[in-house]
PDB file of N, CA and C in Angstrom:
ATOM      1  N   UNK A   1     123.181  10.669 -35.150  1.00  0.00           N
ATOM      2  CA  UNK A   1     123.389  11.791 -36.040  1.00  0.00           C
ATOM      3  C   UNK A   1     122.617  13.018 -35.588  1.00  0.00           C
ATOM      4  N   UNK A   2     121.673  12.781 -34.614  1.00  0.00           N
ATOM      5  CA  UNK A   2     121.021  13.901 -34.393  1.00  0.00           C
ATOM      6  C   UNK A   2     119.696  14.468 -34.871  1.00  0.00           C
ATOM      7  N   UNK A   3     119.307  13.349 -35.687  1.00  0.00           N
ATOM      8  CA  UNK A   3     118.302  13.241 -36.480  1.00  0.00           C
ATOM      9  C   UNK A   3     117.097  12.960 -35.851  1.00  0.00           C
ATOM     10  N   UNK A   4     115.434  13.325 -35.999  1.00  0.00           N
ATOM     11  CA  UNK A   4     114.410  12.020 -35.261  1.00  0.00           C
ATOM     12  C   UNK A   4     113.918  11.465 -36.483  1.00  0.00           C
ATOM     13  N   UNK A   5     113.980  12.090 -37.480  1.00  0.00           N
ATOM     14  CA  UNK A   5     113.118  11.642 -38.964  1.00  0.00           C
ATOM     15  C   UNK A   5     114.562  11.487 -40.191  1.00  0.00           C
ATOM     16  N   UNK A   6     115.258   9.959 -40.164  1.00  0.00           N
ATOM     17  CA  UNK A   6     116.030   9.611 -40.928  1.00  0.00           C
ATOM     18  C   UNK A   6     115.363   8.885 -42.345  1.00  0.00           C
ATOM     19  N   UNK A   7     114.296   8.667 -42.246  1.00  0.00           N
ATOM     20  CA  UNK A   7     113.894   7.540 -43.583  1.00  0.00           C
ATOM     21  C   UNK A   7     113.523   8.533 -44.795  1.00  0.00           C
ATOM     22  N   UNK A   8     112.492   9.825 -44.725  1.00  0.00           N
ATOM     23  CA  UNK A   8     112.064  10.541 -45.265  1.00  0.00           C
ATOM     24  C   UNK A   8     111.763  12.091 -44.924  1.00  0.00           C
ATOM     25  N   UNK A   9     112.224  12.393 -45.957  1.00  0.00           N
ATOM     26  CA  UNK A   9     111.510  13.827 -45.305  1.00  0.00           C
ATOM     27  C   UNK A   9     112.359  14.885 -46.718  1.00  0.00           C
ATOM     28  N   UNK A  10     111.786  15.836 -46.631  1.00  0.00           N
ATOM     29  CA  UNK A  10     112.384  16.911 -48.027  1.00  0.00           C
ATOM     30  C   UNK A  10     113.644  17.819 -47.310  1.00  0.00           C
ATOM     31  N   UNK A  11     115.056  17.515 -48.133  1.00  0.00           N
ATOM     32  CA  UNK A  11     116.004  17.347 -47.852  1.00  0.00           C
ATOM     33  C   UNK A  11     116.615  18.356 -48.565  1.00  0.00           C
ATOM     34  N   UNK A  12     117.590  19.372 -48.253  1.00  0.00           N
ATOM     35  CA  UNK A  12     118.193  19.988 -48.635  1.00  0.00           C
ATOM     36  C   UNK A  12     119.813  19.888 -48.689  1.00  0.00           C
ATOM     37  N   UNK A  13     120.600  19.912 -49.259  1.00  0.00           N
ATOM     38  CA  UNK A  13     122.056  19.757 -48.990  1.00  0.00           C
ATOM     39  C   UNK A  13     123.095  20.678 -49.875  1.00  0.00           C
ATOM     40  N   UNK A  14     124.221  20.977 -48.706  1.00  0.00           N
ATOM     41  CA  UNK A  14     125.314  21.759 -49.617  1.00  0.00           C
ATOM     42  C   UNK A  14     125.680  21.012 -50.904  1.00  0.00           C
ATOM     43  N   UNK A  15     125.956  21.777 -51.839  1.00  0.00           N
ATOM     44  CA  UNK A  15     127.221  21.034 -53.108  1.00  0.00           C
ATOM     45  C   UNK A  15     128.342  20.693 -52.455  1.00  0.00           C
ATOM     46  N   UNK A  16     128.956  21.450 -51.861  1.00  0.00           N
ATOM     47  CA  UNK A  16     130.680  21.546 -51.547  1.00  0.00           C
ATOM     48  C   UNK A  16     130.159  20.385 -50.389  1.00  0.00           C
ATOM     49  N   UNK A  17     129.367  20.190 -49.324  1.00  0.00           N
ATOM     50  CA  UNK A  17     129.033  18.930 -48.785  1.00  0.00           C
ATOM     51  C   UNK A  17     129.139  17.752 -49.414  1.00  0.00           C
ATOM     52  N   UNK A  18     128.017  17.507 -50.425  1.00  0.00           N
ATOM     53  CA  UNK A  18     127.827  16.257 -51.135  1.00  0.00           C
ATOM     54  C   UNK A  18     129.189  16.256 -52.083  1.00  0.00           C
ATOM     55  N   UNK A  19     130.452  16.917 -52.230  1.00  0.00           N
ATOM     56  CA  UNK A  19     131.533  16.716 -52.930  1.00  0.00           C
ATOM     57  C   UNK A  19     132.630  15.335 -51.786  1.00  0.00           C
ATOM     58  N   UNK A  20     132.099  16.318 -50.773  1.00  0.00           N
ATOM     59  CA  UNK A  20     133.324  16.122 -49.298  1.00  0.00           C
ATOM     60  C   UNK A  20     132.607  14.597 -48.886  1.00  0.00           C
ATOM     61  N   UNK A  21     130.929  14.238 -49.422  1.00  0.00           N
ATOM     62  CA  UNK A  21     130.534  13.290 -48.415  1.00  0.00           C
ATOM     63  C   UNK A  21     130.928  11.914 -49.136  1.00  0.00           C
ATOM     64  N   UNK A  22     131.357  11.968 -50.309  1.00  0.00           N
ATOM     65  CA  UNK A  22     131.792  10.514 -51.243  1.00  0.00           C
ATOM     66  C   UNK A  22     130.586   9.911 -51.718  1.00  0.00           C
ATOM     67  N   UNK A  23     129.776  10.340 -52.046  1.00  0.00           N
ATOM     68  CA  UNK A  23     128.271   9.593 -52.642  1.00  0.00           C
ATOM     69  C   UNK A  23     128.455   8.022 -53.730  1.00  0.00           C
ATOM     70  N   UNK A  24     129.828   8.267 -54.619  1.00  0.00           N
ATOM     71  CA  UNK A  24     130.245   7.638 -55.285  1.00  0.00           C
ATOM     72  C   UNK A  24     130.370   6.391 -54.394  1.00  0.00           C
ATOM     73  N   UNK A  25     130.490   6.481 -53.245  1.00  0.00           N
ATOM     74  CA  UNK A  25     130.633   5.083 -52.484  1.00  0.00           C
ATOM     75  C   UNK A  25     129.608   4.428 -51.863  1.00  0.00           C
ATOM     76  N   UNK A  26     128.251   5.478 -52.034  1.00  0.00           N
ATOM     77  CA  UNK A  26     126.599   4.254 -51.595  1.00  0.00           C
ATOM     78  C   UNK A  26     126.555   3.557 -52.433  1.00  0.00           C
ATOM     79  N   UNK A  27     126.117   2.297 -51.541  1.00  0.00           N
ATOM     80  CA  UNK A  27     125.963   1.089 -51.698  1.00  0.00           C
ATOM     81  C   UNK A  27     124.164   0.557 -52.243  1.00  0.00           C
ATOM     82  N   UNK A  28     123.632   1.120 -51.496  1.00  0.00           N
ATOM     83  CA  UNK A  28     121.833   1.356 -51.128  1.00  0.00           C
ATOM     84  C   UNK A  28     121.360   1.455 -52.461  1.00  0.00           C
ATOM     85  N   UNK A  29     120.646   0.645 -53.108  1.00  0.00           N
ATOM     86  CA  UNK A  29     119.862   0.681 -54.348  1.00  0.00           C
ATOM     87  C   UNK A  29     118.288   1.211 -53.896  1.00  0.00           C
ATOM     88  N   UNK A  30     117.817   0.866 -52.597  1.00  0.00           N
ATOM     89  CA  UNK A  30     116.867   0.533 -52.426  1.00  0.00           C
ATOM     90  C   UNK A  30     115.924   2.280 -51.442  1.00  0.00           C
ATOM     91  N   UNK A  31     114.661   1.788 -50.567  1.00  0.00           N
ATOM     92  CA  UNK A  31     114.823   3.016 -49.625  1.00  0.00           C
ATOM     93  C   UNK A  31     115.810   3.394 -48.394  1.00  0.00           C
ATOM     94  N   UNK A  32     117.118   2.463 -47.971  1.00  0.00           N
ATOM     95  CA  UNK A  32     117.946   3.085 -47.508  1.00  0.00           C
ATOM     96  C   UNK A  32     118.703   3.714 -47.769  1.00  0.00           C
ATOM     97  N   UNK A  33     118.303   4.066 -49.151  1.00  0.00           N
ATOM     98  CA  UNK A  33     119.630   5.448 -50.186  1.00  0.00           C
ATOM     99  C   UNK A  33     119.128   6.590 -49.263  1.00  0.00           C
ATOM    100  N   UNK A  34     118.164   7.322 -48.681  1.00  0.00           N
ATOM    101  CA  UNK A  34     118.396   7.836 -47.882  1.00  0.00           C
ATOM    102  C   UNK A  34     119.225   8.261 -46.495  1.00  0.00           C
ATOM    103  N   UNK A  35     118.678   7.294 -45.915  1.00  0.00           N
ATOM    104  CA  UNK A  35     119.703   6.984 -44.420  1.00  0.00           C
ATOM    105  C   UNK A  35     121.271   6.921 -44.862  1.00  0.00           C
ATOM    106  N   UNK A  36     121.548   6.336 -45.788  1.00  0.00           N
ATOM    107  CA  UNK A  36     122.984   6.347 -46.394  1.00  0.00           C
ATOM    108  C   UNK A  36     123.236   7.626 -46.738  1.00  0.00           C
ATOM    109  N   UNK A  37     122.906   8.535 -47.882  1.00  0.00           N
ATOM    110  CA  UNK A  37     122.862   9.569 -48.176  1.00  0.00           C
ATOM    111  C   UNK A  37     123.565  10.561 -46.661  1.00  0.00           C
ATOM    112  N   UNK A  38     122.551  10.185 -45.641  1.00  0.00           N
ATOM    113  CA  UNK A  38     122.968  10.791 -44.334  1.00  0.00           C
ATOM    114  C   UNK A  38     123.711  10.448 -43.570  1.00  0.00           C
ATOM    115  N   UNK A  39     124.031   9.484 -43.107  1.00  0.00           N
ATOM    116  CA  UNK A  39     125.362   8.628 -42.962  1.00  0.00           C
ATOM    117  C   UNK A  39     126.563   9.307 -43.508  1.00  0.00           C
ATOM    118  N   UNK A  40     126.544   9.613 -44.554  1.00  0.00           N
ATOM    119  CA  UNK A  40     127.897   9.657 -45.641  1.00  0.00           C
ATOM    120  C   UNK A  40     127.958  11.436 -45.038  1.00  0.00           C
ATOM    121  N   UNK A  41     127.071  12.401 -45.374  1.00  0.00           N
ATOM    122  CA  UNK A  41     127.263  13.352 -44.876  1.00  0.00           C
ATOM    123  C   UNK A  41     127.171  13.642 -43.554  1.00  0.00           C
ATOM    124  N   UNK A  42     126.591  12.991 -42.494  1.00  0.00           N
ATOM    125  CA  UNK A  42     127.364  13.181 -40.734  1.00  0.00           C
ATOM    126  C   UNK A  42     128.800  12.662 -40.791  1.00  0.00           C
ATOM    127  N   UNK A  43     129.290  11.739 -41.780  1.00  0.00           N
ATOM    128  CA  UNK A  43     130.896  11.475 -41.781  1.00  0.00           C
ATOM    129  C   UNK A  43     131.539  12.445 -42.307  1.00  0.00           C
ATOM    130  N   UNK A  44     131.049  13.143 -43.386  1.00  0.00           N
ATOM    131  CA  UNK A  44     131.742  14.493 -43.829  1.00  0.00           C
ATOM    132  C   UNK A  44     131.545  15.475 -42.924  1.00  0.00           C
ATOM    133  N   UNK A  45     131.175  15.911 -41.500  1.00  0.00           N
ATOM    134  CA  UNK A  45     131.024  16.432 -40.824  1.00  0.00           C
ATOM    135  C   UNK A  45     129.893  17.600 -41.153  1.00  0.00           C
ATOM    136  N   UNK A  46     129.077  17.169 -41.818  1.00  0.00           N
ATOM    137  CA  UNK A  46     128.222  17.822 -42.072  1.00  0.00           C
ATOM    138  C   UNK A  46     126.992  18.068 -41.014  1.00  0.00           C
ATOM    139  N   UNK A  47     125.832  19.228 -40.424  1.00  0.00           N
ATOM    140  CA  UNK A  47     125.560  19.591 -39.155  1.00  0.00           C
ATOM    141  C   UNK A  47     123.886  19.357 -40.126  1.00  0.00           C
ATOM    142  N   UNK A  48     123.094  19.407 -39.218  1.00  0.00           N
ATOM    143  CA  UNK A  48     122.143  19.210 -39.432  1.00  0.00           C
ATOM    144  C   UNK A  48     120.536  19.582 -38.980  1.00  0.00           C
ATOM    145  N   UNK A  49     119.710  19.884 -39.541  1.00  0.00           N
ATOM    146  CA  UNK A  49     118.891  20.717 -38.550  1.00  0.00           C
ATOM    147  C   UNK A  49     117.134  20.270 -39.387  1.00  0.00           C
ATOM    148  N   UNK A  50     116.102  19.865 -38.525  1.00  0.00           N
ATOM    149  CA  UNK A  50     114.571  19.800 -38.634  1.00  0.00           C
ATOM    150  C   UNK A  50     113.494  20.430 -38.101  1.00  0.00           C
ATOM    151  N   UNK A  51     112.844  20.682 -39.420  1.00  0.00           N
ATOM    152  CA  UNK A  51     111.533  20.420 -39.356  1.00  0.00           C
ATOM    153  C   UNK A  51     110.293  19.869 -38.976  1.00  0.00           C
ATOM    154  N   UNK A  52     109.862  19.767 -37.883  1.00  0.00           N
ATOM    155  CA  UNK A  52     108.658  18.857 -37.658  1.00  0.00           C
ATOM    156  C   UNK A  52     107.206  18.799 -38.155  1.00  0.00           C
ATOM    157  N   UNK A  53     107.138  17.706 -38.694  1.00  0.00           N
ATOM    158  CA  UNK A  53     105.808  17.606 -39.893  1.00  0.00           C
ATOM    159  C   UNK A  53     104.983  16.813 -38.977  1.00  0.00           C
ATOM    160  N   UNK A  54     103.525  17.160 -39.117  1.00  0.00           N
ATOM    161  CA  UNK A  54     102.736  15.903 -38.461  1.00  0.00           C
ATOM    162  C   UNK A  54     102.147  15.006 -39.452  1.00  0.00           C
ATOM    163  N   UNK A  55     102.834  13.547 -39.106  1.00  0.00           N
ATOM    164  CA  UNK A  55     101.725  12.548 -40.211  1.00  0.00           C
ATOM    165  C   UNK A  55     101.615  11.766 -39.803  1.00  0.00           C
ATOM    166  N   UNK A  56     100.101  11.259 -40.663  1.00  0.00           N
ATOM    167  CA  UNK A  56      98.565  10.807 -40.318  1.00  0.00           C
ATOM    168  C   UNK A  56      99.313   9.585 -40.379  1.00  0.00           C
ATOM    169  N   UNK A  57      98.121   8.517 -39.651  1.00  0.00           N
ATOM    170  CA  UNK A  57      98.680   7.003 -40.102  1.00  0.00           C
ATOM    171  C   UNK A  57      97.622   6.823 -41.436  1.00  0.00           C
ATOM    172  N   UNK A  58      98.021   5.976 -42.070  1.00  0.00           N
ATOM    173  CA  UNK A  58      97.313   5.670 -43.428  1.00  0.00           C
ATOM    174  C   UNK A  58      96.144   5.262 -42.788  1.00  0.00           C
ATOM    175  N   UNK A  59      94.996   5.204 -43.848  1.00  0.00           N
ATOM    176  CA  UNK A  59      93.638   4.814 -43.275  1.00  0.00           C
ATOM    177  C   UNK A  59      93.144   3.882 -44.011  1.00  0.00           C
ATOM    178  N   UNK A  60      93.577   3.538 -45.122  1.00  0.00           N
ATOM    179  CA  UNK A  60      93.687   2.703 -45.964  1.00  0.00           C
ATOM    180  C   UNK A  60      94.258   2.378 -47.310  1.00  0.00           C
ATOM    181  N   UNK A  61      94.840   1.002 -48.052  1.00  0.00           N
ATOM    182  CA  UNK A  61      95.714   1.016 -49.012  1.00  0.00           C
ATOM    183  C   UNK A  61      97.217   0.121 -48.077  1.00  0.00           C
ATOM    184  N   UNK A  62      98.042  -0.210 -48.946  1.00  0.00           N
ATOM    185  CA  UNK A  62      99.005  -0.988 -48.309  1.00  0.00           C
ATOM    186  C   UNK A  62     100.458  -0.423 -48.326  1.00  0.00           C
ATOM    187  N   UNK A  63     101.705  -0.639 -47.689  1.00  0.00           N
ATOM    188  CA  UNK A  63     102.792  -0.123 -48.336  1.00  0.00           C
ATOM    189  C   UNK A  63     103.642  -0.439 -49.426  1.00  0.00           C
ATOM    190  N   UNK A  64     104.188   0.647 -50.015  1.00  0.00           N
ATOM    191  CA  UNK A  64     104.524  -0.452 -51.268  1.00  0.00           C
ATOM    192  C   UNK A  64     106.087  -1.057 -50.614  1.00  0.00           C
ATOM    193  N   UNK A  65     106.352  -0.979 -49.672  1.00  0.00           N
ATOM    194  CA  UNK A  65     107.517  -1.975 -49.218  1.00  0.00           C
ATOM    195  C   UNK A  65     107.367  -2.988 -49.348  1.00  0.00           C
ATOM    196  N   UNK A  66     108.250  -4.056 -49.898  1.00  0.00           N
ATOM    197  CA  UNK A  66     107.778  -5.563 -49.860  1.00  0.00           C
ATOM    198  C   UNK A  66     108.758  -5.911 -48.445  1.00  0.00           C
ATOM    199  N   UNK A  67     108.356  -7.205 -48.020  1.00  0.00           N
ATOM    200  CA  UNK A  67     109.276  -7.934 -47.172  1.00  0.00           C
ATOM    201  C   UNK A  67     110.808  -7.695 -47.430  1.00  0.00           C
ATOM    202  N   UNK A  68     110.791  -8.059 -48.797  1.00  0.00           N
ATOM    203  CA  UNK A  68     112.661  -8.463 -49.165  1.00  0.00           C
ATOM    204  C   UNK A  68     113.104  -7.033 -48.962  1.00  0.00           C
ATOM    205  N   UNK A  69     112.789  -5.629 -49.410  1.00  0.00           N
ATOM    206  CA  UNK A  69     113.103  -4.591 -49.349  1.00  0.00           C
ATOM    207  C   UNK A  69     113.400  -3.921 -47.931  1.00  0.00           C
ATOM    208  N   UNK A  70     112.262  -4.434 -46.876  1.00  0.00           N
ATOM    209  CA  UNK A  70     112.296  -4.186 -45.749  1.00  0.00           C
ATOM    210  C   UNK A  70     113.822  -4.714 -45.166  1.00  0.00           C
ATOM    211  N   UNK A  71     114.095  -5.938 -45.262  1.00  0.00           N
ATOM    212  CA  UNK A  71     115.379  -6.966 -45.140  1.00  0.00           C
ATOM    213  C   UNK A  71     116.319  -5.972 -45.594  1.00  0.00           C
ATOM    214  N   UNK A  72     115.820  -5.867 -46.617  1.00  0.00           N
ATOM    215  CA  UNK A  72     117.686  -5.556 -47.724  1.00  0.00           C
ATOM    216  C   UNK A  72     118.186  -3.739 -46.735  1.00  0.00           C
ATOM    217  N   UNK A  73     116.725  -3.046 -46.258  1.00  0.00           N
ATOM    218  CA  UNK A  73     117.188  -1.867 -45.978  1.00  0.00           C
ATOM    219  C   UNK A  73     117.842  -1.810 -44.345  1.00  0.00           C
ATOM    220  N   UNK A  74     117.008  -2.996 -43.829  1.00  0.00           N
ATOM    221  CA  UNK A  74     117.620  -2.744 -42.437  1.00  0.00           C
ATOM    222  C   UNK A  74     119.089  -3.477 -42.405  1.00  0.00           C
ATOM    223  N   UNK A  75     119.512  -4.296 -43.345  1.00  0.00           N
ATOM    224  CA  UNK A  75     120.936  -4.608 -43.274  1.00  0.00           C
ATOM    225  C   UNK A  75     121.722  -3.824 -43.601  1.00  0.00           C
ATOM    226  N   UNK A  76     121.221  -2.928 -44.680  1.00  0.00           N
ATOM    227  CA  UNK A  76     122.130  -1.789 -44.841  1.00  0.00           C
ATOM    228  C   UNK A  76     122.655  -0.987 -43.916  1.00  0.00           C
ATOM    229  N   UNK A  77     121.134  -0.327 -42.760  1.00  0.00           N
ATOM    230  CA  UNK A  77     121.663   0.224 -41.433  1.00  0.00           C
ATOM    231  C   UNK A  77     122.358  -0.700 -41.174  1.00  0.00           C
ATOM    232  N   UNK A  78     122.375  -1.627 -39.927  1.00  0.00           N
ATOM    233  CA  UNK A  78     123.022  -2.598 -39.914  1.00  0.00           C
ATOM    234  C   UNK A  78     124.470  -2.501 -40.179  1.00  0.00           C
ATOM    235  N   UNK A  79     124.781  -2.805 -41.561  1.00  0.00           N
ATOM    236  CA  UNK A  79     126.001  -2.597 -42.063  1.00  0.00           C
ATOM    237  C   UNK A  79     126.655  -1.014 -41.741  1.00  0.00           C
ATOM    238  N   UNK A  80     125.562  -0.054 -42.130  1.00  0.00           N
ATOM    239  CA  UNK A  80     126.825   0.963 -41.439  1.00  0.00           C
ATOM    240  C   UNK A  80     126.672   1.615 -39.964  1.00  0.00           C
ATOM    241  N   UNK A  81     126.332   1.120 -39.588  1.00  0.00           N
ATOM    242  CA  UNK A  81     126.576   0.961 -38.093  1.00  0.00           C
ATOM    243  C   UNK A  81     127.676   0.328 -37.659  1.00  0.00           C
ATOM    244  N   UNK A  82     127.783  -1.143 -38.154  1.00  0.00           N
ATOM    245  CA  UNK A  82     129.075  -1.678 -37.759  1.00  0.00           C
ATOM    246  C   UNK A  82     130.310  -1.453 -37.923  1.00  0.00           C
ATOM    247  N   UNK A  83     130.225  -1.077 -39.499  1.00  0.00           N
ATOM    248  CA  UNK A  83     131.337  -0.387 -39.972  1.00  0.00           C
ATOM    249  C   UNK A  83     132.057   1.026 -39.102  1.00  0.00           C
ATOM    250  N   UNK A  84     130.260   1.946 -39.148  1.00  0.00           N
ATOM    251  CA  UNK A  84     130.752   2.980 -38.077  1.00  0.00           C
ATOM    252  C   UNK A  84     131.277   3.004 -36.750  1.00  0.00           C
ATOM    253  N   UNK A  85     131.038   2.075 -36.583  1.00  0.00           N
ATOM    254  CA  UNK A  85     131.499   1.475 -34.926  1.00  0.00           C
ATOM    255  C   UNK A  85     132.929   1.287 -35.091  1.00  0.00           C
ATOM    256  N   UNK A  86     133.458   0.373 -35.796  1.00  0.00           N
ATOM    257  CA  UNK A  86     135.111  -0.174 -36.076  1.00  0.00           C
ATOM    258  C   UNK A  86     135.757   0.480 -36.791  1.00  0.00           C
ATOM    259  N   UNK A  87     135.210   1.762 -37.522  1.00  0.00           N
ATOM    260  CA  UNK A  87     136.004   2.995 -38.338  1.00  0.00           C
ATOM    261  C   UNK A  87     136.093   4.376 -37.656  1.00  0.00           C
ATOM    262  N   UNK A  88     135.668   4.460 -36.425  1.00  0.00           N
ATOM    263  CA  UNK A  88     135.756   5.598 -36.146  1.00  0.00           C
ATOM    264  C   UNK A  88     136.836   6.536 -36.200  1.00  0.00           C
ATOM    265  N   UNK A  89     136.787   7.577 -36.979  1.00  0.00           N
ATOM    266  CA  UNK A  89     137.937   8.524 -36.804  1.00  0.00           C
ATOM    267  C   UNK A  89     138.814   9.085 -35.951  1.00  0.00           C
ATOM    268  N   UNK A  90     139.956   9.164 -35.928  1.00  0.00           N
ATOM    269  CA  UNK A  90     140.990   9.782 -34.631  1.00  0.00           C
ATOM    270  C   UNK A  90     140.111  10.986 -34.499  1.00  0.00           C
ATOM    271  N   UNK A  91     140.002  11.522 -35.503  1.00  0.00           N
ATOM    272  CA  UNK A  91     139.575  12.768 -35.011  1.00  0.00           C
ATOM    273  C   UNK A  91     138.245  13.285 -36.148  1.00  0.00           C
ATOM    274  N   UNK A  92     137.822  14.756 -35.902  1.00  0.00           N
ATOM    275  CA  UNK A  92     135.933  14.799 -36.050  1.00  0.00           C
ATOM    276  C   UNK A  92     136.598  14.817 -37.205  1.00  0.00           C
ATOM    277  N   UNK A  93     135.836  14.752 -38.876  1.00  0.00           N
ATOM    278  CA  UNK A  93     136.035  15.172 -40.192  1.00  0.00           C
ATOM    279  C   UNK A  93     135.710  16.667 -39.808  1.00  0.00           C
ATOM    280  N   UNK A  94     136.184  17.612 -40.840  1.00  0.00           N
ATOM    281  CA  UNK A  94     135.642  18.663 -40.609  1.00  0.00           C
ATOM    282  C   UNK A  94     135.197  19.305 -41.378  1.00  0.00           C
ATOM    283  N   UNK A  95     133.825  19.952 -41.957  1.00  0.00           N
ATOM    284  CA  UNK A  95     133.488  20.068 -43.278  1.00  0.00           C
ATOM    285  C   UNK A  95     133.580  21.593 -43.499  1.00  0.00           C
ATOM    286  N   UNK A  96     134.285  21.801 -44.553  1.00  0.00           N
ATOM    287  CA  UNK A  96     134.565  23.035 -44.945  1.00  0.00           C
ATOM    288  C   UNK A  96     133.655  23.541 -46.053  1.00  0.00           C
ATOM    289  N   UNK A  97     133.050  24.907 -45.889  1.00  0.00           N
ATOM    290  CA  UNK A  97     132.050  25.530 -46.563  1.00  0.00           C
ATOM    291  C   UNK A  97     132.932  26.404 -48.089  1.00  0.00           C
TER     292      UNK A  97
END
C-alpha cells in the first residue's frame, strides 16, 4: 500500500473516500480494525501520504496485547492478503473526489 507505519498512527480520511471504501464490510473487532480500515481504502483507490514520528521503545510496563489478540490480528492480515491476492481487479478502482 505504500505505507511504513500500518498498525498506528493519527489518521486522517476523506468522507466521499470512507463512502467508496465499504467499511460496512470490516470484519476486525480487534487492533487490526486499523490495517483493515486501510486495506479497504487502498481498494477504493484511495492515495496516501506520512508523517514520520520517532518512538521510544517502552522502558517499562507491559503491552496490553494478549497472545489471542496478537493471533486473531495477524490472521486477519493474513486473510486479506489472500483474498487480495485471488481478487485482484481487472482494472485500478478509481476514487473519485
Amino acid at each position: 500500500m505504500g505505507v511504513r507505519d500500518a498498525s498506528g498512527a493519527f489518521r486522517c480520511y476523506r468522507v466521499s473516500l470512507l463512502k467508496v471504501a465499504r467499511l460496512d464490510r470490516v470484519r476486525s473487532r480487534g487492533y487490526s480494525f486499523q490495517q483493515e480500515v486501510l486495506h479497504a481504502c487502498h481498494q477504493a483507490g484511495g492515495r496516501f501520504g506520512e508523517t514520520p514520528i520517532l518512538f521510544e521503545n517502552r522502558k517499562f510496563g507491559y503491552s496490553k496485547v494478549s497472545f489471542q489478540e496478537s493471533i486473531r490480528s495477524i490472521s486477519m492480515l493474513v486473510y486479506l492478503g489472500v483474498k487480495s491476492y485471488f481478487r485482484r481487479p481487472l482494472h485500478k478502482p478509481v476514487f473519485r473526489r
